[in-house]
Protein backbone atom coordinates (compact mmCIF):
# COMPACT_ATOMS: atom_id res chain seq x y z
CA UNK A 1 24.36 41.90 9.13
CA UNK A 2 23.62 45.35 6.99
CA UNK A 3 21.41 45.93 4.27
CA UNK A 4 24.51 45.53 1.82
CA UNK A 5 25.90 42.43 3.01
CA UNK A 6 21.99 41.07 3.40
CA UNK A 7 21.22 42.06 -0.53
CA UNK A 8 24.87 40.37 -1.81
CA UNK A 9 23.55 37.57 -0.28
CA UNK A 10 20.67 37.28 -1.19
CA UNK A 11 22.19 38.01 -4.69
CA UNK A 12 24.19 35.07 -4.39
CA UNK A 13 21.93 32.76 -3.48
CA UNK A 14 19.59 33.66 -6.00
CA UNK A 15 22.29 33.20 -8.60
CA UNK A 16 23.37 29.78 -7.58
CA UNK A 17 19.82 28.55 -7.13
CA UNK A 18 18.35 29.97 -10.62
CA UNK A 19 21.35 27.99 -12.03
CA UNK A 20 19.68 24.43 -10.36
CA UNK A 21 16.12 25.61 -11.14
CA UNK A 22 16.32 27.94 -14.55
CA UNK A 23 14.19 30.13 -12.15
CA UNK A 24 15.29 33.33 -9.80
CA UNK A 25 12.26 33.02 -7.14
CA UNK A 26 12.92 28.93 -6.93
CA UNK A 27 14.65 27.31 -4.64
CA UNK A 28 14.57 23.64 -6.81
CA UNK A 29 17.15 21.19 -4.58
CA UNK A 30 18.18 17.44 -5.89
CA UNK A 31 18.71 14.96 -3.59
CA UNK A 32 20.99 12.53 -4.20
CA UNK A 33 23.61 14.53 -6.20
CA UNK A 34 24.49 16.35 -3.17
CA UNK A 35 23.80 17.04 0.71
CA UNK A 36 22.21 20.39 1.40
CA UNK A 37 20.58 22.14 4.06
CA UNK A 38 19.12 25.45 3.19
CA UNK A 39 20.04 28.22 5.37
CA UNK A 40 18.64 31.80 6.05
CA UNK A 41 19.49 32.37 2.75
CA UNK A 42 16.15 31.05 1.91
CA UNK A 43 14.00 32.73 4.09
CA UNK A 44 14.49 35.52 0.92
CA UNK A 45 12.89 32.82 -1.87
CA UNK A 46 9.34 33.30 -2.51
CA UNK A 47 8.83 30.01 -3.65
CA UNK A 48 10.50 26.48 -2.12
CA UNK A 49 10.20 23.07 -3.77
CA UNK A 50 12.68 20.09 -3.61
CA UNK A 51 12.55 17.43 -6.34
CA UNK A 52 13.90 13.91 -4.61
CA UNK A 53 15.78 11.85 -6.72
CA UNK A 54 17.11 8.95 -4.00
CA UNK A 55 14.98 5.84 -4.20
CA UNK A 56 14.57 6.11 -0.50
CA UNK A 57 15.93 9.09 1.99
CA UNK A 58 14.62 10.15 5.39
CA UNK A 59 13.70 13.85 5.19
CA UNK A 60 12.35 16.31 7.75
CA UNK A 61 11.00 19.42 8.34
CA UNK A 62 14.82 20.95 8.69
CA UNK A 63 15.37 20.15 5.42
CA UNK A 64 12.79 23.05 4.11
CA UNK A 65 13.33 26.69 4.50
CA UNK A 66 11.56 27.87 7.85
CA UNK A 67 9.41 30.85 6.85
CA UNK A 68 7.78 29.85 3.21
CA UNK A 69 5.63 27.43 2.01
CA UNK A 70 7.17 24.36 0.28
CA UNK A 71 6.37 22.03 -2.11
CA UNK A 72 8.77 18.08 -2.44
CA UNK A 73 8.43 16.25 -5.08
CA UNK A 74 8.61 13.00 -4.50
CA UNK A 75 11.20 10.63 -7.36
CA UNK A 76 9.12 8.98 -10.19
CA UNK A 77 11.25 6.11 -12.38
CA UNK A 78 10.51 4.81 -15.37
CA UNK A 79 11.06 1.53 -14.16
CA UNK A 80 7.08 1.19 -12.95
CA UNK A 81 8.08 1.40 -8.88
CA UNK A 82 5.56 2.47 -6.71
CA UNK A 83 6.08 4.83 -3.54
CA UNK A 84 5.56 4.21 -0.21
CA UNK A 85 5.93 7.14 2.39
CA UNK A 86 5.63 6.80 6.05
CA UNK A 87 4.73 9.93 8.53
CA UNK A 88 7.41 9.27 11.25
CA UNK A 89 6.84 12.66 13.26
CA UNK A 90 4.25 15.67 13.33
CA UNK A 91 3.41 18.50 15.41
CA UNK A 92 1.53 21.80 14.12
CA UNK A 93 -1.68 23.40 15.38
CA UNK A 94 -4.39 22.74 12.83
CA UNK A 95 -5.35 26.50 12.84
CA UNK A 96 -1.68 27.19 12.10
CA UNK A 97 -0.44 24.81 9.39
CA UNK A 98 -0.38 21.46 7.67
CA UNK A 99 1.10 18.65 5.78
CA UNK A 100 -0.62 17.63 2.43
CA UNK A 101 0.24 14.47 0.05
CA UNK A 102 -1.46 15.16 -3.28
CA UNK A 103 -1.16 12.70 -6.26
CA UNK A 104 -2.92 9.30 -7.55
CA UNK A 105 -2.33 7.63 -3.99
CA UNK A 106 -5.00 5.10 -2.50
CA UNK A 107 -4.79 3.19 0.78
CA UNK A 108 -4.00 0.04 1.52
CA UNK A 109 -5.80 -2.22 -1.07
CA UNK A 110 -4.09 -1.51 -4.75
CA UNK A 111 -6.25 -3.95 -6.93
CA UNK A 112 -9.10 -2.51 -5.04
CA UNK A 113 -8.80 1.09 -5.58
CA UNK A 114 -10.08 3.39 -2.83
CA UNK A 115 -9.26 7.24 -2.69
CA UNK A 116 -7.40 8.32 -0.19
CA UNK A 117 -8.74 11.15 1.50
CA UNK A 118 -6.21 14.14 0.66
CA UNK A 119 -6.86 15.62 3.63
CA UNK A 120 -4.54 18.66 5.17
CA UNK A 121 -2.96 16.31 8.06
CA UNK A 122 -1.92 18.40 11.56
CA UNK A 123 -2.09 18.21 14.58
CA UNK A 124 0.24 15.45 16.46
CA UNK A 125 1.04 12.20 14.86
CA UNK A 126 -0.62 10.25 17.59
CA UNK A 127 -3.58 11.65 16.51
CA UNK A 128 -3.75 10.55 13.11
CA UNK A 129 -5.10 7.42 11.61
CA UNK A 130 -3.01 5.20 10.27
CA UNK A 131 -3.85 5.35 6.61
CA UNK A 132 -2.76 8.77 6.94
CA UNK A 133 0.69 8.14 8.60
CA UNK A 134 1.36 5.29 5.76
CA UNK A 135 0.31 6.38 1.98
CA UNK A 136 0.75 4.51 -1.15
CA UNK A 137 1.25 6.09 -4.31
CA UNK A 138 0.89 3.56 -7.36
CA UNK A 139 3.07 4.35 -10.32
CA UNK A 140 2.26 7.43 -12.14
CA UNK A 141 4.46 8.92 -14.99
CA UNK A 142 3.43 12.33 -12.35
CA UNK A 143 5.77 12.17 -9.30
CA UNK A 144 3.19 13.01 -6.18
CA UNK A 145 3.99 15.92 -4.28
CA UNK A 146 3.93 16.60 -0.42
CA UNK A 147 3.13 20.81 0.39
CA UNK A 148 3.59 21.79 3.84
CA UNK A 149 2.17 25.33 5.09
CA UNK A 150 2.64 26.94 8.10
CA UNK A 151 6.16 25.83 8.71
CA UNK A 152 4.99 22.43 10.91
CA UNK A 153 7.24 20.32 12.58
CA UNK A 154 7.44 16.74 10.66
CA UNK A 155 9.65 13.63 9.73
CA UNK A 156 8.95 11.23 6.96
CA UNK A 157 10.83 8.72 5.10
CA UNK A 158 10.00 7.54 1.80
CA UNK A 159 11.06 4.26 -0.46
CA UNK A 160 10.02 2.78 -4.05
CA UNK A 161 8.86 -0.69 -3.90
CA UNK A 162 7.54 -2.79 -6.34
CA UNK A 163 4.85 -2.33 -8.57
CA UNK A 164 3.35 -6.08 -7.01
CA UNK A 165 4.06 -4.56 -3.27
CA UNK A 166 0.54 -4.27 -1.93
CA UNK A 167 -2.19 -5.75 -4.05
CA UNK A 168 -5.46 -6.87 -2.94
CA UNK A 169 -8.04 -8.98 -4.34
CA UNK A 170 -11.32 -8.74 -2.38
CA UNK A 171 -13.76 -10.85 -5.38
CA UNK A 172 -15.39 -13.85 -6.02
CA UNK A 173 -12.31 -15.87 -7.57
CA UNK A 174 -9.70 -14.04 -8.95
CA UNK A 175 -5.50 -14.68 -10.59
CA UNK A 176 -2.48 -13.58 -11.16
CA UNK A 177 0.99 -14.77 -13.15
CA UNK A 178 4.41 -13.75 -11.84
CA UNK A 179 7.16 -14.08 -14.03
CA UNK A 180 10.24 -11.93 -12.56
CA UNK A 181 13.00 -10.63 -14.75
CA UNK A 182 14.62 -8.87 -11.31
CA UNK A 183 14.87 -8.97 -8.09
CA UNK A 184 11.28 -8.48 -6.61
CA UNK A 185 9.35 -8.26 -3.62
CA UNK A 186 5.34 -8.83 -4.12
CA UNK A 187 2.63 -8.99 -1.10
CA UNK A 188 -0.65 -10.19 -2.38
CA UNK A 189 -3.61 -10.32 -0.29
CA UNK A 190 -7.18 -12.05 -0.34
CA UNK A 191 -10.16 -10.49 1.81
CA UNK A 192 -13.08 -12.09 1.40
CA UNK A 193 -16.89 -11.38 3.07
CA UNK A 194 -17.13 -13.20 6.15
CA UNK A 195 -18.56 -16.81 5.73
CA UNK A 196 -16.27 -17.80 3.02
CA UNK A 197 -12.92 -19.68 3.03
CA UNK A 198 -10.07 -18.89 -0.04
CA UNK A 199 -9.59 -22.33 -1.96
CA UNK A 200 -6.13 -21.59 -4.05
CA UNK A 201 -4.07 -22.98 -6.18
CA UNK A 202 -0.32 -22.66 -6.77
CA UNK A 203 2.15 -23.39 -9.29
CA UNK A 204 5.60 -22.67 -8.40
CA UNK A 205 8.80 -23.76 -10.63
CA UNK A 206 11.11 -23.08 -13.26
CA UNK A 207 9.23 -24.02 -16.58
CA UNK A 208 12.12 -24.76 -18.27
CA UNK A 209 12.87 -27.84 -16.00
CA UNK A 210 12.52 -31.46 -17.27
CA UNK A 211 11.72 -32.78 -13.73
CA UNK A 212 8.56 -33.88 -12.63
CA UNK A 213 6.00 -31.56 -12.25
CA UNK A 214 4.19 -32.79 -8.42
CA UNK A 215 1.08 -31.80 -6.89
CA UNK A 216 0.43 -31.67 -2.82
CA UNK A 217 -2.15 -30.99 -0.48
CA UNK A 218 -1.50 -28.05 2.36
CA UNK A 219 -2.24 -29.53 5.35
CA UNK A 220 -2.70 -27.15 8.47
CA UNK A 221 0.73 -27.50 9.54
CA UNK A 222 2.78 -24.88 9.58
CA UNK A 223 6.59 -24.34 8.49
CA UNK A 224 8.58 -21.66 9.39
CA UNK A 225 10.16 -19.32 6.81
CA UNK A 226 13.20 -19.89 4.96
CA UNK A 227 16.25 -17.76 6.27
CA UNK A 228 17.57 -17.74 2.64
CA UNK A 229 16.55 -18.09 -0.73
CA UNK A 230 18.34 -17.94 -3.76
CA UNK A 231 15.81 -17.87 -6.08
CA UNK A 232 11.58 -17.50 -5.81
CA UNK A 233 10.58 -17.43 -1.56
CA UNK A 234 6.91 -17.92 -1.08
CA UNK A 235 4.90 -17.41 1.83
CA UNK A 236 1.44 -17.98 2.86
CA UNK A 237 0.25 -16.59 5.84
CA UNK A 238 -2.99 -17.96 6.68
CA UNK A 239 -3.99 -16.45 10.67
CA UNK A 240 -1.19 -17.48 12.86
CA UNK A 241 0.31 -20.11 10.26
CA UNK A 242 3.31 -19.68 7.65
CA UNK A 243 4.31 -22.09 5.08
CA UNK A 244 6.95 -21.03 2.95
CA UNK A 245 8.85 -22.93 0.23
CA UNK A 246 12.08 -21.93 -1.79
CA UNK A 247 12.37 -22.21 -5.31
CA UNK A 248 15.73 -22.38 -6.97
CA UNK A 249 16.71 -22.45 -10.85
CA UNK A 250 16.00 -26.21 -12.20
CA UNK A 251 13.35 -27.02 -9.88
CA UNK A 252 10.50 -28.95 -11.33
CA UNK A 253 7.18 -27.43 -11.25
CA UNK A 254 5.36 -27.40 -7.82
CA UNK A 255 1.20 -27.25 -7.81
CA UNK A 256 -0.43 -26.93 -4.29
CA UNK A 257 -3.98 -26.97 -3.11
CA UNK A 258 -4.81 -25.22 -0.13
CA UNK A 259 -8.11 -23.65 1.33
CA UNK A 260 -7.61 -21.25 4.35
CA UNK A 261 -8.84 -21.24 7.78
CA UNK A 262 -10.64 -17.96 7.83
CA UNK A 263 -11.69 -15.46 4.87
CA UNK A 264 -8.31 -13.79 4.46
CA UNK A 265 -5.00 -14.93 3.30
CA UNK A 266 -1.66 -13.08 2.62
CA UNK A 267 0.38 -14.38 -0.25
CA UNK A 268 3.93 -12.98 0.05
CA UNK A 269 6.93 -13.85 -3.00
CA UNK A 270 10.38 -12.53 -2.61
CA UNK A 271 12.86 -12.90 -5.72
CA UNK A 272 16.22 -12.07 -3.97
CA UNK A 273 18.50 -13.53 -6.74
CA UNK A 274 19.34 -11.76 -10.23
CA UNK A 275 17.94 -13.73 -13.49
CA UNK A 276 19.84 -11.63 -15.75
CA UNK A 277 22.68 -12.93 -13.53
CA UNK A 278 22.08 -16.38 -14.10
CA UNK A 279 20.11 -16.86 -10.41
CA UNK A 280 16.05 -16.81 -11.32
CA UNK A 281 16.21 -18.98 -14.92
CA UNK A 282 12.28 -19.29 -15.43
CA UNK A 283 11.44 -19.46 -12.05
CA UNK A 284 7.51 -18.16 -11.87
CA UNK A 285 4.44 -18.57 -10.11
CA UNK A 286 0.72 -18.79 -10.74
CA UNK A 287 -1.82 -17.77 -7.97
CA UNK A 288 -5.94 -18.83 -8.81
CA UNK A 289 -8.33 -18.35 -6.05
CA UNK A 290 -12.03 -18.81 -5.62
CA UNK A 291 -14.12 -18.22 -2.68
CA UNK A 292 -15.30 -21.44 -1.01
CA UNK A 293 -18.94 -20.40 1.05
CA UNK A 294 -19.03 -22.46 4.76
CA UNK A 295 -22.87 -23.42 4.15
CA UNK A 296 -23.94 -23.39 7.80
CA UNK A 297 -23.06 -19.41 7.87
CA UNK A 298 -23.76 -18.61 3.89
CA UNK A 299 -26.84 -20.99 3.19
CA UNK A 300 -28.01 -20.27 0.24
CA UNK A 301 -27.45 -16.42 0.00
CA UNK A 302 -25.35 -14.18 -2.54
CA UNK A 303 -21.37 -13.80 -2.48
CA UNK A 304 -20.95 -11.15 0.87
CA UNK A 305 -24.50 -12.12 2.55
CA UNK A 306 -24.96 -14.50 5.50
CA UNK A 307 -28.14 -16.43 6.25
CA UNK A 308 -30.48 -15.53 9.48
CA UNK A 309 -33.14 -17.46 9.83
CA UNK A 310 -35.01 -17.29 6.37
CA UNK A 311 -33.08 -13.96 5.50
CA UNK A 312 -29.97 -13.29 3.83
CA UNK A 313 -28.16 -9.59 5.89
CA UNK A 314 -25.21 -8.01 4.76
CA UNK A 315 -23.71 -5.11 6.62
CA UNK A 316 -23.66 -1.75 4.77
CA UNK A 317 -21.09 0.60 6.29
CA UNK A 318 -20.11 3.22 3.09
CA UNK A 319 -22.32 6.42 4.63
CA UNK A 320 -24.32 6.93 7.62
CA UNK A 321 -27.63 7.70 6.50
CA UNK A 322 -31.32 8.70 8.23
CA UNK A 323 -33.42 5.63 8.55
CA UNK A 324 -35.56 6.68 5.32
CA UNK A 325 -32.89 7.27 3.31
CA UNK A 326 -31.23 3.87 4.76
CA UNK A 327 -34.41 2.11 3.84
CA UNK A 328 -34.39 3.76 0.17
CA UNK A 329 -30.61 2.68 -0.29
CA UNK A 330 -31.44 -1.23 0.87
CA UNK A 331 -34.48 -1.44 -1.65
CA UNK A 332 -31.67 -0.16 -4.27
CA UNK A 333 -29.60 -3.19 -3.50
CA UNK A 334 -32.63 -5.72 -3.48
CA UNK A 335 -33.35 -5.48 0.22
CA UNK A 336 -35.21 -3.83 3.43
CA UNK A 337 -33.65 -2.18 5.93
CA UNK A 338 -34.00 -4.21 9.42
CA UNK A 339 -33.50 -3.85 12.87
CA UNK A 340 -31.85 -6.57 15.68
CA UNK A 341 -34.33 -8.36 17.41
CA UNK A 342 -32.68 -11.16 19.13
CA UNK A 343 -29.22 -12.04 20.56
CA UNK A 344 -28.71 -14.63 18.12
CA UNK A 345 -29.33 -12.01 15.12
CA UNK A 346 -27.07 -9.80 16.97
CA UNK A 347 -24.05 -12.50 16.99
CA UNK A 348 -24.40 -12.79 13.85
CA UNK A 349 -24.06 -9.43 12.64
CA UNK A 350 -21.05 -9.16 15.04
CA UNK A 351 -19.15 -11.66 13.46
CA UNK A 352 -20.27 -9.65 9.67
CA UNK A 353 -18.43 -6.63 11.00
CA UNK A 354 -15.42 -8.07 13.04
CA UNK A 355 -14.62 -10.70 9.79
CA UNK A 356 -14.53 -8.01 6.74
């Protein structure tokens, strides 16, 4: 190709592009309107960003031009959906290039916010940790943004959920009310310290209904999930076990009692049908928890201690510290820093860290 036929196309693909972005250095691609795949073209744009618009899309590093740094965007609705996006594929020398995800995203618990650590992710997907392969984004009227740098080799696909899809309670007693006007898919999740069981309480129905409103007792028994629901599927996953029930339009109110096996629960409700449609009515649901303490393992200590011996321990693992420091930081909390003496104190402790 000459230097003429080189600057008329660069010409062109300037023009056509400033007429998407309203800028002559930007390469600004929607997704969803059209398919595209930048060529060589774009090897001559300074600057690279693609704005998503799909509510979930599989995108690669193909898709970007090969030589610049780029910036996606990822979709933001005003409907309140949150964003999940999953690392599928990644392979760059760290002293080369990277992938970054900047934005309000957290890891895995939502109603216990922790930051997620930004970091510049390369390397080889096998060597990442998980929470950086899978990152939530909660809503945010600012879309988050992924830049890559150094041209690295990647896959990812992305998908809004819901704004219920991964909350987390993790204190004392704690509650939440569903009342879907849409179709809606909620996973709600209970981690308490080791040593205490979650004693909950449902109420599932359609409040509208005249029937009988009946209460039951969760036995340890478990059922296996419903295939199909037309209306409010609930789930409680409690270790190995599943009970499920469906709730349709009409039903009468359901309330059930259950306390767990171990100190973690997963709560899951699915609303497949439409209630604008005619197919949810009132259907709803109301979640309490508290956190029932197994006396032979809490005694008589604080929510998150165990009892050893005459001493309530707890297991501090938020920084590694020198032992003086370690010492200062358990005075701070009301305690004294202690070492394991015995076999028995060392069970114990075990069971703190593998139960969190």
């Amino acid at each position: 190709m000459n230097a003429s036929l080189i600057k008329q196309s660069y010409h062109s693909a300037t023009k056509s592009l400033s007429e998407i972005s309203g800028h002559p250095n930007m390469i600004c691609v929607v997704i969803g309107e059209k398919n595209f795949r930048l060529d060589k073209k774009a090897t001559f744009v300074l600057n690279c960003q693609l704005r998503l618009k799909k509510p979930e899309a599989i995108i690669s590093s193909t898709d970007l031009s090969p030589t610049v740094d780029c910036q996606v965007w990822f979709p933001v609705h005003g409907t309140g959906h949150s964003l999940v996006v999953e690392l599928t594929r990644l392979n760059v020398p760290c002293s080369r290039g990277y992938v970054h995800f900047s934005g309000l995203n957290v890891s895995n618990q939502h109603q216990h916010f922790r930051s997620h650590r930004q970091a510049h992710l390369c390397g080889k997907l096998e060597e990442l940790a998980e929470s950086d392969r899978h990152v939530y984004f909660p809503f945010s009227h600012t879309p988050p943004v992924m830049h890559t740098h150094g041209n690295p080799v990647f896959t990812l696909s992305y998908h809004l959920v819901d704004y219920c899809y991964n909350v987390t309670f993790v204190t004392r007693n704690g509650s939440f009310e569903l009342k879907p006007t849409g179709e809606l898919q909620c996973t709600f999740k209970i981690y308490l310290p080791y040593g205490n069981r979650v004693a909950m309480s449902l109420q599932i129905g359609d409040s509208s209904s005249t029937g009988t409103p009946t209460t039951d007792l969760l036995t340890k028994d478990s059922r296996p999930p419903s295939a199909q629901c037309d209306g409010l599927l609930t789930q409680l996953h409690d270790g190995d076990n599943i009970w499920s029930h469906c709730t349709k339009t009409g039903d009468a109110e359901r309330r059930i009692e259950v306390v767990s096996r171990a100190n973690r629960v997963v709560l899951k409700v699915i609303v497949r049908s439409n209630p604008a449609k005619g197919g949810g009515g009132a259907l709803g649901l109301r979640m309490q928890y508290h956190a029932a303490p197994i006396q032979e393992i809490v005694g008589g200590c604080g929510f998150g201690w165990v009892t050893l011996k005459q001493f309530c321990v707890a297991a501090v693992e938020e920084a590694k510290l020198p032992w003086a420091q370690a010492e200062m930081e358990c005075g701070r909390r009301g305690g004294h820093l202690a070492s394991i003496r015995s076999e028995h104190a060392q069970n114990v402790i075990n069971n703190l860290l593998i139960n969190r």
